[in-house]
N, C-alpha and C. Protein backbone atom coordinates (compact mmCIF):
# COMPACT_ATOMS: atom_id res chain seq x y z
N UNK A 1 71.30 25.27 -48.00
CA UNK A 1 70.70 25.53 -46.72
C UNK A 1 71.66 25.04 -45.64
N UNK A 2 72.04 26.01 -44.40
CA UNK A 2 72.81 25.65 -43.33
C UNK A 2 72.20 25.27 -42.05
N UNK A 3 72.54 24.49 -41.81
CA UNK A 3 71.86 23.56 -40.45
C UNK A 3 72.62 23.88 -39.24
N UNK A 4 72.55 24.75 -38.26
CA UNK A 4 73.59 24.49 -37.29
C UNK A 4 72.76 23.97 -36.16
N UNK A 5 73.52 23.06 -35.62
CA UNK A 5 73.46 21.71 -34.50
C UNK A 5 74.22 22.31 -33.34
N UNK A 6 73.95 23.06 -32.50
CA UNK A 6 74.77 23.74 -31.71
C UNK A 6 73.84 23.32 -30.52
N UNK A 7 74.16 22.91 -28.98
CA UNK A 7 73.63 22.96 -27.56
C UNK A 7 73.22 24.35 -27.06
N UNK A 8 74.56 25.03 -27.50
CA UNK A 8 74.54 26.18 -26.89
C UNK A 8 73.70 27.26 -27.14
N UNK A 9 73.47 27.11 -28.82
CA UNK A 9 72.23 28.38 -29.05
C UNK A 9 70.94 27.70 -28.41
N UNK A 10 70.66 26.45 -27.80
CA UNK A 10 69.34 26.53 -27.51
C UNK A 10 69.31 26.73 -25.85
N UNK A 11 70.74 27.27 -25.17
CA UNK A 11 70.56 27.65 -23.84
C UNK A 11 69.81 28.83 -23.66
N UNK A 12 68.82 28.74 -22.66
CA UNK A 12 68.42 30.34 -22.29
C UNK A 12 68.59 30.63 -20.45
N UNK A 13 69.66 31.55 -20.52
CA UNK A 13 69.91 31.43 -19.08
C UNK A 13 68.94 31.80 -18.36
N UNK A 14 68.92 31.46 -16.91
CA UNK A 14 68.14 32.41 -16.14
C UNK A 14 68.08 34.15 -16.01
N UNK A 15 66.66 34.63 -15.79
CA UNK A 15 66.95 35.89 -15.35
C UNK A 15 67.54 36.35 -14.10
N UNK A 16 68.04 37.11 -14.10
CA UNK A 16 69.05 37.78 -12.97
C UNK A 16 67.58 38.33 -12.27
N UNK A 17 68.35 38.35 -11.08
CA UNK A 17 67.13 38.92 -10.08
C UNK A 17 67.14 40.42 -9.49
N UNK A 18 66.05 40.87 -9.54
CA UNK A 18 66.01 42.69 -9.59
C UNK A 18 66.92 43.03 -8.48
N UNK A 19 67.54 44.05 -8.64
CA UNK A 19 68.65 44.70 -7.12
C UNK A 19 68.01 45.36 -6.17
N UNK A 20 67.75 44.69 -5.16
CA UNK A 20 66.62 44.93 -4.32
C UNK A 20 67.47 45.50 -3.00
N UNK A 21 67.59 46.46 -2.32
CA UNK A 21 68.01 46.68 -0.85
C UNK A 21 67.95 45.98 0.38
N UNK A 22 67.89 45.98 1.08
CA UNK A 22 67.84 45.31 2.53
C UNK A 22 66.57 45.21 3.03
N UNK A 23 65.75 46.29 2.51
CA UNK A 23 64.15 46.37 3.06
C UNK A 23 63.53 46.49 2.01
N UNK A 24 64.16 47.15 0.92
CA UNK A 24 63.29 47.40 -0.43
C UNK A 24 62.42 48.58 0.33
N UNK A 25 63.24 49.27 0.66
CA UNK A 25 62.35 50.62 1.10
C UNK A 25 62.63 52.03 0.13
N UNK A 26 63.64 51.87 -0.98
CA UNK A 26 63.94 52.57 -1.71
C UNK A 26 62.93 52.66 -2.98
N UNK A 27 62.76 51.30 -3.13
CA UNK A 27 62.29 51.39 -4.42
C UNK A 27 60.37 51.58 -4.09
N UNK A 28 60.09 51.36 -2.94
CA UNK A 28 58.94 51.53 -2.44
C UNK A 28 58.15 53.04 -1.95
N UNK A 29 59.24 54.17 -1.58
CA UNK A 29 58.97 55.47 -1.58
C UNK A 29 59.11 56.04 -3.05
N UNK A 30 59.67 55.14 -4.22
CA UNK A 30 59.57 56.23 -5.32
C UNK A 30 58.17 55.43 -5.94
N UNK A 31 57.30 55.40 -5.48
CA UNK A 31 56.02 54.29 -6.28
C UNK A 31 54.89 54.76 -5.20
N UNK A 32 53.78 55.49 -6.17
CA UNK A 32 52.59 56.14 -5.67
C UNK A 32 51.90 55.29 -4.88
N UNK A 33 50.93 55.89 -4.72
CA UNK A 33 50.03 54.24 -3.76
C UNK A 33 49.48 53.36 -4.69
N UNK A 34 49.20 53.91 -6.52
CA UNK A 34 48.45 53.06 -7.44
C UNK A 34 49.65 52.14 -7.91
N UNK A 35 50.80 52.21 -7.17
CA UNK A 35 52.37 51.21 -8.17
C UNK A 35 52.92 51.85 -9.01
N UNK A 36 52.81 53.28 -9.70
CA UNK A 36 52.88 54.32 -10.29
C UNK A 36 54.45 54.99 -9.87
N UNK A 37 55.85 55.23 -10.82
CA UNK A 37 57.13 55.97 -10.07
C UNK A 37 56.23 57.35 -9.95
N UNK A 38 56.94 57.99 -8.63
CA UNK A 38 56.48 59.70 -8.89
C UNK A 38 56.66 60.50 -9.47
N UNK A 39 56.25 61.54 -9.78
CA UNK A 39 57.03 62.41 -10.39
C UNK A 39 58.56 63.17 -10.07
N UNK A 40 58.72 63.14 -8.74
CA UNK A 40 59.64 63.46 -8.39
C UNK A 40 60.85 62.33 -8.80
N UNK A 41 60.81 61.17 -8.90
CA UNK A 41 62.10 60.24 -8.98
C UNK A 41 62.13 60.60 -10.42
N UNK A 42 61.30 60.66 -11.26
CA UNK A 42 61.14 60.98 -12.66
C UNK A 42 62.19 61.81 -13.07
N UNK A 43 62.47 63.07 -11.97
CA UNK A 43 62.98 64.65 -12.07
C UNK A 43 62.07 65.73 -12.67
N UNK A 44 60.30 64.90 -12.34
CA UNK A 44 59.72 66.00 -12.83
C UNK A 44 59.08 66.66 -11.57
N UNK A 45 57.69 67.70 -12.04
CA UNK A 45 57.41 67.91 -10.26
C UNK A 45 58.59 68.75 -9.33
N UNK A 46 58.93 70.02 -9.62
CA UNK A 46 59.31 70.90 -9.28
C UNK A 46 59.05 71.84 -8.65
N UNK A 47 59.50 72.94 -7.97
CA UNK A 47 58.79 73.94 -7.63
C UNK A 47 58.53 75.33 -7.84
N UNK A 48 59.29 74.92 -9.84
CA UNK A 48 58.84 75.91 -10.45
C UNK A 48 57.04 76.15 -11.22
N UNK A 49 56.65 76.88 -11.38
CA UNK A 49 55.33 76.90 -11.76
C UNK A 49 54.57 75.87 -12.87
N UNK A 50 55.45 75.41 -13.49
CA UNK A 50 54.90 73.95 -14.01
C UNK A 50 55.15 72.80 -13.46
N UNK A 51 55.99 72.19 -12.53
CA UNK A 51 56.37 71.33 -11.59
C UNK A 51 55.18 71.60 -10.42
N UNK A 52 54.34 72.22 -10.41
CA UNK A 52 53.72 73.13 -8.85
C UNK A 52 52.19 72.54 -9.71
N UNK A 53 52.18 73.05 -11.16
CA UNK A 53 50.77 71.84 -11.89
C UNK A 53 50.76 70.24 -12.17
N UNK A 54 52.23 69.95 -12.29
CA UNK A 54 52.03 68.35 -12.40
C UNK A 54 52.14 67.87 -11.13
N UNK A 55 52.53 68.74 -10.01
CA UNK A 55 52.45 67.88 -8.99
C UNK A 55 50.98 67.74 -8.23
N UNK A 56 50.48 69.17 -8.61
CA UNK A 56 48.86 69.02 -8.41
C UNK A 56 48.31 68.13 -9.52
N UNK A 57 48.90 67.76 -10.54
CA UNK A 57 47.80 66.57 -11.50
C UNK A 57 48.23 65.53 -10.83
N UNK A 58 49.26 65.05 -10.06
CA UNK A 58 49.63 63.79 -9.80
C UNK A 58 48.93 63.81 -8.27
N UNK A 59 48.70 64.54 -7.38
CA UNK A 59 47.71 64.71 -6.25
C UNK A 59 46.63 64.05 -6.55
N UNK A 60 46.20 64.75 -7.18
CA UNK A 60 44.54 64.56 -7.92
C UNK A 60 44.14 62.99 -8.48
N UNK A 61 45.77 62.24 -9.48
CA UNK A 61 45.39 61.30 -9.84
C UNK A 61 45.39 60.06 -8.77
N UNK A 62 46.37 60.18 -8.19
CA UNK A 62 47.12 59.69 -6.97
C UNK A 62 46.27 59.14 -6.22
N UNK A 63 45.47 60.39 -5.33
CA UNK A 63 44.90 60.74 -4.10
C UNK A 63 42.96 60.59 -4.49
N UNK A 64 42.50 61.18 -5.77
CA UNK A 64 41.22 60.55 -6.09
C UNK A 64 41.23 58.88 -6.57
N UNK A 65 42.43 58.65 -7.13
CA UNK A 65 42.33 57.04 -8.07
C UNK A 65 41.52 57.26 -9.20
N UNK A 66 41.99 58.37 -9.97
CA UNK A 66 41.44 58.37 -11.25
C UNK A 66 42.17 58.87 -12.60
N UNK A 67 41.77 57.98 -13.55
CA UNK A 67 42.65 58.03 -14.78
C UNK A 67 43.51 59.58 -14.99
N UNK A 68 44.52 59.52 -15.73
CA UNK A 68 45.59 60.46 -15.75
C UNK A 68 44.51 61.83 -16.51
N UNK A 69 43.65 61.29 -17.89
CA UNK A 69 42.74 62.06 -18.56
C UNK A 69 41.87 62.81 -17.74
N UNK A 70 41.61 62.23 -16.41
CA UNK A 70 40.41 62.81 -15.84
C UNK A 70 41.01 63.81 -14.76
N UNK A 71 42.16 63.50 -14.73
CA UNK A 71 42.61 64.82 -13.41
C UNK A 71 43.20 65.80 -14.33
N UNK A 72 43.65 65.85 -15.31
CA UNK A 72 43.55 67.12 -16.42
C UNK A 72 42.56 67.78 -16.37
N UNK A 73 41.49 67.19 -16.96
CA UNK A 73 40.04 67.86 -17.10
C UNK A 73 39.42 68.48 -15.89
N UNK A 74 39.49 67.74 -14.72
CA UNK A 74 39.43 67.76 -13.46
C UNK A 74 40.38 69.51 -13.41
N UNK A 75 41.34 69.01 -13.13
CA UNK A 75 42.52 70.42 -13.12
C UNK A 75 42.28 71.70 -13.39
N UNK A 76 41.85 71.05 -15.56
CA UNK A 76 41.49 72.58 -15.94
C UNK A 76 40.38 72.78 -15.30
N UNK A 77 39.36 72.45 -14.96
CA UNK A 77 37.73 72.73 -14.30
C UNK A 77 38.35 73.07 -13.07
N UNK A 78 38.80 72.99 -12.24
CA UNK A 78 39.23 73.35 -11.14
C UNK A 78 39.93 74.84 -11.02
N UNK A 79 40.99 75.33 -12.13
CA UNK A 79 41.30 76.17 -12.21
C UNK A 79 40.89 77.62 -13.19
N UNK A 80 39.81 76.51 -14.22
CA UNK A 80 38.92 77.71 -14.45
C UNK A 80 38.10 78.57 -13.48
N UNK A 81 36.96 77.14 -12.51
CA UNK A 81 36.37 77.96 -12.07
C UNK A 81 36.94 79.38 -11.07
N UNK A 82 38.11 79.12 -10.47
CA UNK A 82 39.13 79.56 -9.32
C UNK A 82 38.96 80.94 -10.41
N UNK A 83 39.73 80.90 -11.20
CA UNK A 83 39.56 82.17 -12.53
C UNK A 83 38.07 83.09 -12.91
N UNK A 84 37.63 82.22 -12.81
CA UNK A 84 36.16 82.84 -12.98
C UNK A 84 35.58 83.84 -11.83
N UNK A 85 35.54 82.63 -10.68
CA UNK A 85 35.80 83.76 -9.43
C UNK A 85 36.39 85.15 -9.33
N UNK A 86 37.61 84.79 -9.30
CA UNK A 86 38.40 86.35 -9.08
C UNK A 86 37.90 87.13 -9.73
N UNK A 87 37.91 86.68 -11.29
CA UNK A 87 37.56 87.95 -12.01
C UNK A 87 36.35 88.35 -12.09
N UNK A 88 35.19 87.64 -11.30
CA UNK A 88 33.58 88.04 -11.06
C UNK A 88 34.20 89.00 -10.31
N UNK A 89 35.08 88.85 -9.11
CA UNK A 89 34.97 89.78 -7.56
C UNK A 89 35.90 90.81 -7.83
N UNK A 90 36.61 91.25 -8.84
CA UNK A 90 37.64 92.19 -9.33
C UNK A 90 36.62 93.20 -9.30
């Protein structure tokens, strides 16, 4: 059995401190109002036709304050009924 007696393995340095800007106004526009990054800093949330639905799920979760599960469900119910419509009035 090896014993090592060393100072040094029982150093634990400090943590380094986060890289923060001058105002910390950078890291504060990419963070929803719930503390959440956006989708956009992500690189998701586009303004192609699936970027155009997560940015409406992230509205919804965002802007109601409700779980990520419930603005899906929310979403699809939202865009069924929209569907249902038209095609009653077709």
């Amino acid at each position: 059995m090896v014993c090592i007696q060393n100072s040094a393995l029982h150093y634990i340095p400090e943590p380094p401190s986060p890289p923060l800007s001058d105002t910390g106004s950078e890291i504060v526009e990419q963070l929803t109002a719930l503390g959440e990054p956006t989708l956009q800093s992500l690189g998701l949330g586009s303004w192609y036709p699936n970027g155009l639905v997560q940015s409406g799920l992230e509205a919804l979760h965002v802007g109601l304050n409700i779980p990520w599960w419930t603005s899906i469900v929310l979403g699809k119910l939202i865009i069924f009924i929209h569907q249902y419509m038209v095609d009653n009035n077709a």
